[in-house]
N, C-alpha and C. Protein backbone atom coordinates (compact mmCIF):
# COMPACT_ATOMS: atom_id res chain seq x y z
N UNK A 1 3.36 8.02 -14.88
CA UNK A 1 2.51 6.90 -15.26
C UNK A 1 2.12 6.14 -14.00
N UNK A 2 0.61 5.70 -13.88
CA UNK A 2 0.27 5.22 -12.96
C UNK A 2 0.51 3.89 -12.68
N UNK A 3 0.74 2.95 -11.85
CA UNK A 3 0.42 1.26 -11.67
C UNK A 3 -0.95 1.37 -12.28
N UNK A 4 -1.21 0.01 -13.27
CA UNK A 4 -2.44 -0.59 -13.36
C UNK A 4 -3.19 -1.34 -12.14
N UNK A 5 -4.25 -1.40 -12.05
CA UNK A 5 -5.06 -2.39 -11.13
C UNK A 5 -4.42 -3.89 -11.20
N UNK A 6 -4.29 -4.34 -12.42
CA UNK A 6 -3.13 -5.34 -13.14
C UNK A 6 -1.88 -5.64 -11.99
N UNK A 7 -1.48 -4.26 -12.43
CA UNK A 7 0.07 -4.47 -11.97
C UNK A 7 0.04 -4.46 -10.19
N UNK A 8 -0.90 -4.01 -9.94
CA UNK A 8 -1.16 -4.05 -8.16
C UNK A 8 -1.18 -5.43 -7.82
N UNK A 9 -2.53 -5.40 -8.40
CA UNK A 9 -2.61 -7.28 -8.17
C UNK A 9 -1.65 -7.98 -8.19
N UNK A 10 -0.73 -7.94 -9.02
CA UNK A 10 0.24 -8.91 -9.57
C UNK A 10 1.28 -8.56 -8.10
N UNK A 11 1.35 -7.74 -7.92
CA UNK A 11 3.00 -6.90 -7.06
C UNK A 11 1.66 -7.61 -5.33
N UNK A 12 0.53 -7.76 -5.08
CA UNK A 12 0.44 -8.64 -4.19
C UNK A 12 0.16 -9.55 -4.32
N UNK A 13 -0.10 -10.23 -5.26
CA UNK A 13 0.14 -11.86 -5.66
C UNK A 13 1.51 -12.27 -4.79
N UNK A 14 2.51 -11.31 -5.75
CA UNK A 14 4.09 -11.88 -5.02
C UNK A 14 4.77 -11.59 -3.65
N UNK A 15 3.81 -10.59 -3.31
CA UNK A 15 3.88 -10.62 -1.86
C UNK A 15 3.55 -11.72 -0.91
N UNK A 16 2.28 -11.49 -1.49
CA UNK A 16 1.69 -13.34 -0.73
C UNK A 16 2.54 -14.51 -1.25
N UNK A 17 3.09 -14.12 -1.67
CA UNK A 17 4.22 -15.35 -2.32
C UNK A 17 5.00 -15.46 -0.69
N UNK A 18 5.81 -14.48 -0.56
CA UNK A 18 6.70 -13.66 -0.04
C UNK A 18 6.44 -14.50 1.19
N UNK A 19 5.38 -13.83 1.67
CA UNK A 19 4.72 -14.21 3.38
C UNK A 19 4.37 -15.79 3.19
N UNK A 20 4.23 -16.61 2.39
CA UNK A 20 3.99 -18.03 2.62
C UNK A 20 5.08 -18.37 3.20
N UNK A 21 6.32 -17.50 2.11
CA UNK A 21 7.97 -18.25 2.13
C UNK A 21 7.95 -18.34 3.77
N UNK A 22 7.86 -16.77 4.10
CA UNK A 22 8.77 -16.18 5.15
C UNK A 22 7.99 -17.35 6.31
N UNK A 23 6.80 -17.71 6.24
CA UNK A 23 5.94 -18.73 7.17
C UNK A 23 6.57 -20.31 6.98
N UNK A 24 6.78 -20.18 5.61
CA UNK A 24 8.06 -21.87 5.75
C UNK A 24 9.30 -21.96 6.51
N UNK A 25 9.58 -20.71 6.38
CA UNK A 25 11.10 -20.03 6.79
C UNK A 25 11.36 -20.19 8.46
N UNK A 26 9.70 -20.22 8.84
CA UNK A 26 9.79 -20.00 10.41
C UNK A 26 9.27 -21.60 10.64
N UNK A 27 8.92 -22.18 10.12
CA UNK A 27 8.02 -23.47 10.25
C UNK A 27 9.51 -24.51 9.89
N UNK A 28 10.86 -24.52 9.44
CA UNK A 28 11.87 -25.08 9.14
C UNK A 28 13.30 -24.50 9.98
N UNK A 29 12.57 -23.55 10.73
CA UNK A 29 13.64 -22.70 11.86
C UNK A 29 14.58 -22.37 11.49
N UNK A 30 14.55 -21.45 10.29
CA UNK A 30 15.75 -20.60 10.04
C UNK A 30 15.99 -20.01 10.41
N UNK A 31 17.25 -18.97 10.35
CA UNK A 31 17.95 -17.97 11.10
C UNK A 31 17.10 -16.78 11.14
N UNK A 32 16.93 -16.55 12.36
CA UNK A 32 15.67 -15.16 12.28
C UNK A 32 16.83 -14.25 11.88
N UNK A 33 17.78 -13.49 11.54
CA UNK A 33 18.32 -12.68 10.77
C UNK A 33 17.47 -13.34 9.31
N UNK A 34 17.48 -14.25 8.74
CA UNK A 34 17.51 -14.68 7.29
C UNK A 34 15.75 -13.93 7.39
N UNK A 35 14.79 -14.35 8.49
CA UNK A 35 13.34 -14.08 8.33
C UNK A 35 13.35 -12.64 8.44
N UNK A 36 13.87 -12.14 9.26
CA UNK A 36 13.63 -10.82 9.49
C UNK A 36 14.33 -10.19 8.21
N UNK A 37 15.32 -10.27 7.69
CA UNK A 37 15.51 -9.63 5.89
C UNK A 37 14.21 -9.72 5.40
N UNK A 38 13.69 -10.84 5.40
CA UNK A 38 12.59 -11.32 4.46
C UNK A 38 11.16 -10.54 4.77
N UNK A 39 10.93 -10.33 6.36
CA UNK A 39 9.98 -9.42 6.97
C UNK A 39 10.19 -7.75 6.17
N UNK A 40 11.76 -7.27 6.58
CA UNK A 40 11.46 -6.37 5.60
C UNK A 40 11.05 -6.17 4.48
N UNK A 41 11.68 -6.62 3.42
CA UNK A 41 10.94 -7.22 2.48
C UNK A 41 9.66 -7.17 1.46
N UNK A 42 8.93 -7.64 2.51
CA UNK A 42 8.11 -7.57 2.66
C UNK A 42 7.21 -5.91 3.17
N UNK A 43 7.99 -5.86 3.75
CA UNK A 43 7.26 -3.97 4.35
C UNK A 43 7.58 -3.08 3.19
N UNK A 44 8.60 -3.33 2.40
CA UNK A 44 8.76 -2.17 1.46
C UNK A 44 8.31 -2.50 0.34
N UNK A 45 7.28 -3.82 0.12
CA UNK A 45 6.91 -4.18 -1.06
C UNK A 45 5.49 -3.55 -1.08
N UNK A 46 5.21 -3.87 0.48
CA UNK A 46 3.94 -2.95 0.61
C UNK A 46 3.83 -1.62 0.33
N UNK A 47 5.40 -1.27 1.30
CA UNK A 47 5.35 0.46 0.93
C UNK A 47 4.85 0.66 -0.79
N UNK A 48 5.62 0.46 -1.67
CA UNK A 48 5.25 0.48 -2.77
C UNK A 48 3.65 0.36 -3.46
N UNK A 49 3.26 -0.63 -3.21
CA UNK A 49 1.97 -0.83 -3.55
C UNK A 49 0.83 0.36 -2.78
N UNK A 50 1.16 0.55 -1.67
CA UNK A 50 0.57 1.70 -0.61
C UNK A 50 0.84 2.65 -1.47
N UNK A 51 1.97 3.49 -2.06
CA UNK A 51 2.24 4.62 -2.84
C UNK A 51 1.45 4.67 -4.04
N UNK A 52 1.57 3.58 -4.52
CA UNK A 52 0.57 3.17 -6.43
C UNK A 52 -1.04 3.65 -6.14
N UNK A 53 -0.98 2.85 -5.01
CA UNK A 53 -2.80 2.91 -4.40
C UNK A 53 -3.25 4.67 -4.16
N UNK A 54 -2.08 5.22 -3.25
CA UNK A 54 -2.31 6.72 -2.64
C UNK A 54 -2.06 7.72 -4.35
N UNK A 55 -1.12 7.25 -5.08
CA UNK A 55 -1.21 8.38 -6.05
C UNK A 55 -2.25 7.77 -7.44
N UNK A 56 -2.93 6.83 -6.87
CA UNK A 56 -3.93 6.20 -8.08
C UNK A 56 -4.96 6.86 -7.51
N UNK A 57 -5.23 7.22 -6.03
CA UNK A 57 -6.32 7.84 -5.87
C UNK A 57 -6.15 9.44 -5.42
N UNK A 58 -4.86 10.11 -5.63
CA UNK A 58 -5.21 11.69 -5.83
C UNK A 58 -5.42 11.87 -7.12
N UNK A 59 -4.68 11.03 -8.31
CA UNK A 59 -5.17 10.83 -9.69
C UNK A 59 -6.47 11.01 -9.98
N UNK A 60 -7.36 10.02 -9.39
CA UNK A 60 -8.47 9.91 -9.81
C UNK A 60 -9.47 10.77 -8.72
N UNK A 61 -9.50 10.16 -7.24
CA UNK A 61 -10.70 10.39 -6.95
C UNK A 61 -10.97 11.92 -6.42
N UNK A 62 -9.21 12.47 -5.77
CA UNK A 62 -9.27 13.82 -5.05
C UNK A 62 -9.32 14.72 -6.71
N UNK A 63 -9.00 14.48 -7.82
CA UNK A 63 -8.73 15.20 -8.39
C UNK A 63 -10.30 16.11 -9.00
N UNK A 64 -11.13 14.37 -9.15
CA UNK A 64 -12.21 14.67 -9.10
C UNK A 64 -13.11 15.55 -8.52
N UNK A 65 -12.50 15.51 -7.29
CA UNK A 65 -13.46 16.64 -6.41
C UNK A 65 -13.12 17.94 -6.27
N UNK A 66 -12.16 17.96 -6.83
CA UNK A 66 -11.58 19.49 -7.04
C UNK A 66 -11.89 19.98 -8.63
N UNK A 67 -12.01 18.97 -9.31
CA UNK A 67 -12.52 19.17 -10.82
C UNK A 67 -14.64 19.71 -10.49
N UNK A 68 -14.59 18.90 -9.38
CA UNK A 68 -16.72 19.37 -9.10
C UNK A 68 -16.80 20.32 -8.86
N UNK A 69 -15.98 20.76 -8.29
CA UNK A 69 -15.95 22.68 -7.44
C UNK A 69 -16.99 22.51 -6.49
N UNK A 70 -17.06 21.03 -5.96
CA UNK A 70 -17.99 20.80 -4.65
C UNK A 70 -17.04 20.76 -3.09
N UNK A 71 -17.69 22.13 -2.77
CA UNK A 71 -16.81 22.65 -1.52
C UNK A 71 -16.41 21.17 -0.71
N UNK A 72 -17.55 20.33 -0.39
CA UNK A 72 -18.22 19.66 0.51
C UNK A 72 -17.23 18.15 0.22
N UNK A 73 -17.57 17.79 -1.53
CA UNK A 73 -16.83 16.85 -1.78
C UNK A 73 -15.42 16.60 -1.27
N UNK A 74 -14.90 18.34 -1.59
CA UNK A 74 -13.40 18.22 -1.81
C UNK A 74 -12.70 18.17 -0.35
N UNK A 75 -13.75 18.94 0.41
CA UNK A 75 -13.28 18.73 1.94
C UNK A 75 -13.44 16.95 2.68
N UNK A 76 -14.06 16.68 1.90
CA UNK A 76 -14.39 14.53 2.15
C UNK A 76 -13.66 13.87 1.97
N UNK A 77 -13.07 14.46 0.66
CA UNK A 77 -11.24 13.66 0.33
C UNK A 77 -10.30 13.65 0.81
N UNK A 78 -9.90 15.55 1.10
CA UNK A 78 -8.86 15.51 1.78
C UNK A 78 -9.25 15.32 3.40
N UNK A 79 -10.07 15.24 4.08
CA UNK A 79 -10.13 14.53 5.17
C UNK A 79 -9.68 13.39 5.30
N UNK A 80 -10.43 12.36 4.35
CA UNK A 80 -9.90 11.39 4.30
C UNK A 80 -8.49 10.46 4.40
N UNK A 81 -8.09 11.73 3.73
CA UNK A 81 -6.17 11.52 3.50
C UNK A 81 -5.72 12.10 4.96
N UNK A 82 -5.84 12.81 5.13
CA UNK A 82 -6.18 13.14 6.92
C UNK A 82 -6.03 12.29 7.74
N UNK A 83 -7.20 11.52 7.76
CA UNK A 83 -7.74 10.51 8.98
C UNK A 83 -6.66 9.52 8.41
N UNK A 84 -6.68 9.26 7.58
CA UNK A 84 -5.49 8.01 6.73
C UNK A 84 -4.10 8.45 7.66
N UNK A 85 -3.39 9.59 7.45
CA UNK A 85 -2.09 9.94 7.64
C UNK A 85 -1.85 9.41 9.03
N UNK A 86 -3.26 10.48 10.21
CA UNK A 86 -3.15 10.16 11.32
C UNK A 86 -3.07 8.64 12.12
N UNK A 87 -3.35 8.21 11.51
CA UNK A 87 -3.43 6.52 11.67
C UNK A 87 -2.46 5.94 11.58
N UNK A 88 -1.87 6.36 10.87
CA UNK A 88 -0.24 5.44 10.43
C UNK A 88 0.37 6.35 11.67
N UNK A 89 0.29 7.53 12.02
CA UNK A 89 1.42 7.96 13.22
C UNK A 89 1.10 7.38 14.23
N UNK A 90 0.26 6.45 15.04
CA UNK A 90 -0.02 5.99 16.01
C UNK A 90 0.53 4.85 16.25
């Protein structure tokens, strides 16, 4: 079962929750151990939402292009995921 568009929104609503805190957190000089928990946190809330987003769109949009039997399309997608991957290794 996929995340809704709904449930994305909502899961960064509370992220941005998250990052206001973690910006009070530094603005009241707490223990950077206490911010840096909270930084993570924060990275794996993304991870998550990043995963919903990546399998909401082999769901829909790569699947699509392999459903067209358009050589051209299907090579546009998975490029895409490509150029995506390579980016994060840098």
């Amino acid at each position: 079962m996929h995340e809704t568009d709904a449930d994305t929104v909502k899961r960064l609503s509370r992220i941005a929750g998250q990052v206001q805190g973690i910006a009070r957190m530094i603005e009241n000089e707490r223990y950077c151990i206490e911010v840096l928990t909270q930084l993570q946190a924060v990275k794996a809330a993304l991870a998550k939402v990043e995963s919903a987003v990546l399998k909401r769109h082999a769901a829909t949009c790569v699947s699509q292009a392999i459903a067209s039997g358009d050589e051209a399309e299907q090579q546009a997608k998975f490029g895409e995921l490509i150029d995506l991957m390579e980016r994060t290794r840098r």
